[in-house]
Protein backbone atom coordinates (compact mmCIF):
# COMPACT_ATOMS: atom_id res chain seq x y z
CA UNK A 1 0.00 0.00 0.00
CA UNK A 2 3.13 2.44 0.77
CA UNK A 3 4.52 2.36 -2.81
CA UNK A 4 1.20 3.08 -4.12
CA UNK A 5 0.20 6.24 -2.21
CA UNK A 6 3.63 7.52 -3.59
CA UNK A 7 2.96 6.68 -6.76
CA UNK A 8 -0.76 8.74 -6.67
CA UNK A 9 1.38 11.73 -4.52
CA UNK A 10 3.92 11.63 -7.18
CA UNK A 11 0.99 11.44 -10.00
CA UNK A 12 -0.75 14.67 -8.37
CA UNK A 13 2.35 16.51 -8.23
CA UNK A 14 3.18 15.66 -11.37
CA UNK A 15 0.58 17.38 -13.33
CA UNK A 16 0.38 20.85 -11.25
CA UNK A 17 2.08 23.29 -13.47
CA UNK A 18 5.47 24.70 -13.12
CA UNK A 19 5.51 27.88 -11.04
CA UNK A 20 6.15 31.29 -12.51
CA UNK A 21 8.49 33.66 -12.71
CA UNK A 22 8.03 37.01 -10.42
CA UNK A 23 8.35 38.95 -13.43
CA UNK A 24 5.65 36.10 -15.40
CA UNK A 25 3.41 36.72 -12.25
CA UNK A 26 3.93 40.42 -12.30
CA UNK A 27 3.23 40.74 -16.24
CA UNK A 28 0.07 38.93 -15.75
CA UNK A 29 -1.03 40.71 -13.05
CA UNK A 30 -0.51 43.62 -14.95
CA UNK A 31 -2.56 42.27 -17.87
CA UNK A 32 -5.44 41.40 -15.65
CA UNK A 33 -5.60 44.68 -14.31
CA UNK A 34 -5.87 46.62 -17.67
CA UNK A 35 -8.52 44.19 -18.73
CA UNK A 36 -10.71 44.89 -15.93
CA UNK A 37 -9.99 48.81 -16.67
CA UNK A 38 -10.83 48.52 -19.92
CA UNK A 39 -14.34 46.22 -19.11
CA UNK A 40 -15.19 48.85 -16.53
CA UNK A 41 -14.55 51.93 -19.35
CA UNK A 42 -16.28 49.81 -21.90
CA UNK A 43 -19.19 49.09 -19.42
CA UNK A 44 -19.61 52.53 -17.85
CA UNK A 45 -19.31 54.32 -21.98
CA UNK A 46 -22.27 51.52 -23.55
CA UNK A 47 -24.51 51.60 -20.00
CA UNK A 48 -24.54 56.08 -20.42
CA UNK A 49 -24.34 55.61 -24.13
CA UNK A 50 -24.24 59.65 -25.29
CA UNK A 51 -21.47 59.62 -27.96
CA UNK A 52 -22.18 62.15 -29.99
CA UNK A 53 -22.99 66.03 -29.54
CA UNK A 54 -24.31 67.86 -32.66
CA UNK A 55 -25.03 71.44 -32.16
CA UNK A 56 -28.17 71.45 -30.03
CA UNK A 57 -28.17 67.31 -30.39
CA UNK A 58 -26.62 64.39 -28.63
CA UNK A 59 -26.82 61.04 -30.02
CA UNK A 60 -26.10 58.01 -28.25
CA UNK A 61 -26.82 54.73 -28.70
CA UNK A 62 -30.34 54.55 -26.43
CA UNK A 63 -31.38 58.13 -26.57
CA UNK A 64 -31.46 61.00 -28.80
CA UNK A 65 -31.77 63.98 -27.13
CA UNK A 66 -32.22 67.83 -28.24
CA UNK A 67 -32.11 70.97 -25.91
CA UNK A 68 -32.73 74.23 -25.70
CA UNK A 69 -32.37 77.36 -23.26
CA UNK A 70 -36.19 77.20 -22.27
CA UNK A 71 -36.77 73.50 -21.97
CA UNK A 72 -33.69 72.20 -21.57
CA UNK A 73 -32.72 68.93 -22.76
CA UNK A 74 -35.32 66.39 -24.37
CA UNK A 75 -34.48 62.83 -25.00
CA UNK A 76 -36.39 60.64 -26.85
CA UNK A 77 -36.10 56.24 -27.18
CA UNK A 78 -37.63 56.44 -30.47
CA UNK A 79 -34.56 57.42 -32.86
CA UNK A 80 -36.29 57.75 -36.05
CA UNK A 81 -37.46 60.85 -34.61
CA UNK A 82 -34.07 62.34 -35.21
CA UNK A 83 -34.29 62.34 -39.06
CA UNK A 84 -31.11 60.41 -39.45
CA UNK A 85 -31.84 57.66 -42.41
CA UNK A 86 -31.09 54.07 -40.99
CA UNK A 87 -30.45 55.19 -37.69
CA UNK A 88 -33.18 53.70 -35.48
CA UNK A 89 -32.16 50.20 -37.18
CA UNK A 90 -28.33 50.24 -37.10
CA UNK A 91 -28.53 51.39 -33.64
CA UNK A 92 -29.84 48.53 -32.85
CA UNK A 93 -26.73 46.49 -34.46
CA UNK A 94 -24.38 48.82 -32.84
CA UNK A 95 -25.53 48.68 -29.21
CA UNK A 96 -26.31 44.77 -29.51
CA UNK A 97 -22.31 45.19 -30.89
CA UNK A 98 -20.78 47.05 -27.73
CA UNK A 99 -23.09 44.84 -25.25
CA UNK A 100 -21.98 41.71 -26.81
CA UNK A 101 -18.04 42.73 -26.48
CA UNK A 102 -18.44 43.87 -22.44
CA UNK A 103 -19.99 40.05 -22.52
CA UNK A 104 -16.95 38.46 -23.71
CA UNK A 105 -14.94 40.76 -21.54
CA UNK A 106 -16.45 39.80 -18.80
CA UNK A 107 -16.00 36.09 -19.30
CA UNK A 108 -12.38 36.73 -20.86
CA UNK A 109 -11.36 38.52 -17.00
CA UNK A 110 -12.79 35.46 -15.24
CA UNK A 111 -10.72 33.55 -17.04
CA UNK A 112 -7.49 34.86 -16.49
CA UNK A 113 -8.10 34.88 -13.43
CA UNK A 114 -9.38 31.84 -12.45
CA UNK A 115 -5.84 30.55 -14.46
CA UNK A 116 -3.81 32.67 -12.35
CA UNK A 117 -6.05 31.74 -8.79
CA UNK A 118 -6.13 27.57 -9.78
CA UNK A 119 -3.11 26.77 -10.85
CA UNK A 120 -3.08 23.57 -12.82
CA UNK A 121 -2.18 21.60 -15.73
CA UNK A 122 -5.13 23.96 -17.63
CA UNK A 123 -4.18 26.95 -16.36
CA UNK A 124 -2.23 28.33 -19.85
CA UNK A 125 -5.34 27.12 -21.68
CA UNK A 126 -7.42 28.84 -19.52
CA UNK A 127 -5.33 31.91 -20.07
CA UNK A 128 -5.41 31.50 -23.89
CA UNK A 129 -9.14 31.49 -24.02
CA UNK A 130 -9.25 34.26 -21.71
CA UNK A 131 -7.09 36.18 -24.16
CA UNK A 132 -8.83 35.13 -27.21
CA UNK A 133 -12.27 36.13 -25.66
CA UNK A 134 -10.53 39.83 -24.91
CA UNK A 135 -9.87 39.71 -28.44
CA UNK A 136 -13.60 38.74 -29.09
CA UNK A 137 -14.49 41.72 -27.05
CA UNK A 138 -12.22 44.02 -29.30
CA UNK A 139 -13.51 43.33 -32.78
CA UNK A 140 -17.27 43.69 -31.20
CA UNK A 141 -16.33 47.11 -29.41
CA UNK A 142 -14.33 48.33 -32.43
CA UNK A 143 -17.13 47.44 -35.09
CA UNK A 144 -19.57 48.54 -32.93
CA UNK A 145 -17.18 52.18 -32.84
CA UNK A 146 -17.21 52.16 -36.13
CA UNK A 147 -21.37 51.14 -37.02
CA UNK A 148 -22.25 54.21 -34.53
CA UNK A 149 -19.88 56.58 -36.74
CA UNK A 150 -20.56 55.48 -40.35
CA UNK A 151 -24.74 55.63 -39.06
CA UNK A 152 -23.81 59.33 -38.12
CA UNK A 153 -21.03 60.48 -40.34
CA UNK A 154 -22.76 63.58 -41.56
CA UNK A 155 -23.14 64.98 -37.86
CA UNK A 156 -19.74 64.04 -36.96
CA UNK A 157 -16.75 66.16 -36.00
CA UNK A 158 -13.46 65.53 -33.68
CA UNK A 159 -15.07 67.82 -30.99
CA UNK A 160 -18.67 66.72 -31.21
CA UNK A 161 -17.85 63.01 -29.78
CA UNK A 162 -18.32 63.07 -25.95
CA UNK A 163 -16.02 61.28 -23.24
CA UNK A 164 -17.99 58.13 -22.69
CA UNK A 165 -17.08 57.82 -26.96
CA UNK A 166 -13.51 57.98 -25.92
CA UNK A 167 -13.64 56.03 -22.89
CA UNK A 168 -15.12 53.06 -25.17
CA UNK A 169 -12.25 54.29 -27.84
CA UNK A 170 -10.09 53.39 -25.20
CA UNK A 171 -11.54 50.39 -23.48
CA UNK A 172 -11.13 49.00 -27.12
CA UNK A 173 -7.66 49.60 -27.73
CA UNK A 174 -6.46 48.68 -23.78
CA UNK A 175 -8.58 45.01 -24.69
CA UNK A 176 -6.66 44.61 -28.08
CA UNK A 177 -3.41 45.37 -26.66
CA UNK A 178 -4.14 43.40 -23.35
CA UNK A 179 -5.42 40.44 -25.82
CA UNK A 180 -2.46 40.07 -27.96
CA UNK A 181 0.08 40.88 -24.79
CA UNK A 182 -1.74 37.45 -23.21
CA UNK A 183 -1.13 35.37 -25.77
CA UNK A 184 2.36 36.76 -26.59
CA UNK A 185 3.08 36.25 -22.83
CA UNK A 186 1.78 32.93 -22.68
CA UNK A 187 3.36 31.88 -25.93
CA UNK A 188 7.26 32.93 -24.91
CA UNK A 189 6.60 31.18 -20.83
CA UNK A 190 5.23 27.87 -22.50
CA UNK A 191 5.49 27.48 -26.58
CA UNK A 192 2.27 25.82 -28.08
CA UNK A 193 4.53 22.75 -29.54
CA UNK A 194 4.52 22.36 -24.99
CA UNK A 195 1.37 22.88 -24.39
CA UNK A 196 -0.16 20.54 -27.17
CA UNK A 197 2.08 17.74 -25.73
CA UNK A 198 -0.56 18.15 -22.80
């Protein structure tokens, strides 16, 4: 019985994962952290949704909204009521878009860290997904970006787009670069020849 409780110890040992690096734990760390700033930016800039300000309008991508000096601002759910052709429908594509891609974020974060927290033979898989579900998250934000400003092109100008349009500019960029950083990291610590010998 002695030899074969060693043998099971040795088995369990055997497949934990080999520990990082300081500087492996510290880049991933780092990683983690920028991809839960850039889900929080992303989530905050789709939940207020005002992108846009046109003179004495401000489109977003639940409300359209006028004001004036005696009433004050008006918004409005209906957004063919702003006499922008298409706009009520592609809305629709470009918030489903930007809510889809704080999804995947969301999912994408709990992975990375769950592969950081339960450290196991899985964990770089884990990781990978995580990082491949960031990048998920970036093509939805960035087409979603980019729906909302070819729906509204003729209103648009440089100084008409609001914060909570750059904080999703941003959120976008931080989950590309965070994305391709994972997988990069992941690739140099463990090469994929290693990992598909697992």
């Amino acid at each position: 019985m002695p030899p074969l409780c060693i043998f099971q110890a040795q088995r369990l040992l055997g497949q934990r994962r080999p520990r990082q690096s300081f500087f492996e734990s510290f880049i991933r760390t780092l990683i983690i952290v920028c991809a839960a700033l850039a889900m929080v930016l992303s989530s905050v800039s789709v939940c207020d949704g005002h992108w846009l300000l046109a003179g004495d309008r401000l489109f977003g991508l639940w409300h359209f909204c006028t004001s004036s000096n005696q009433t004050g601002p008006h918004c409005l759910r209906d957004l063919s009521q702003a006499r922008v052709p298409g706009l009520a429908e592609g809305m629709v594509l470009a918030r489903s878009m930007d809510a889809l891609a704080v999804v995947a974020a969301i999912f994408g974060l709990e992975l990375l860290m769950v592969s950081q927290v339960c450290e196991d033979l899985h964990s770089r898989r884990k990781w990978a997904l995580g990082c491949v579900l960031l990048l998920v998250s970036f093509v939805l934000s960035s087409a979603g970006l980019l729906s909302f400003v070819i729906l509204l092109r003729n209103q648009v100008t440089l100084t008409g787009f609001t914060l909570m349009f750059w904080c999703q500019f941003t959120a976008s960029f931080l989950l590309f670069l965070n994305a391709i950083s994972g997988l990069h990291v992941n690739s140099i610590s463990h090469p994929w020849g290693q990992l598909r010998e697992f």
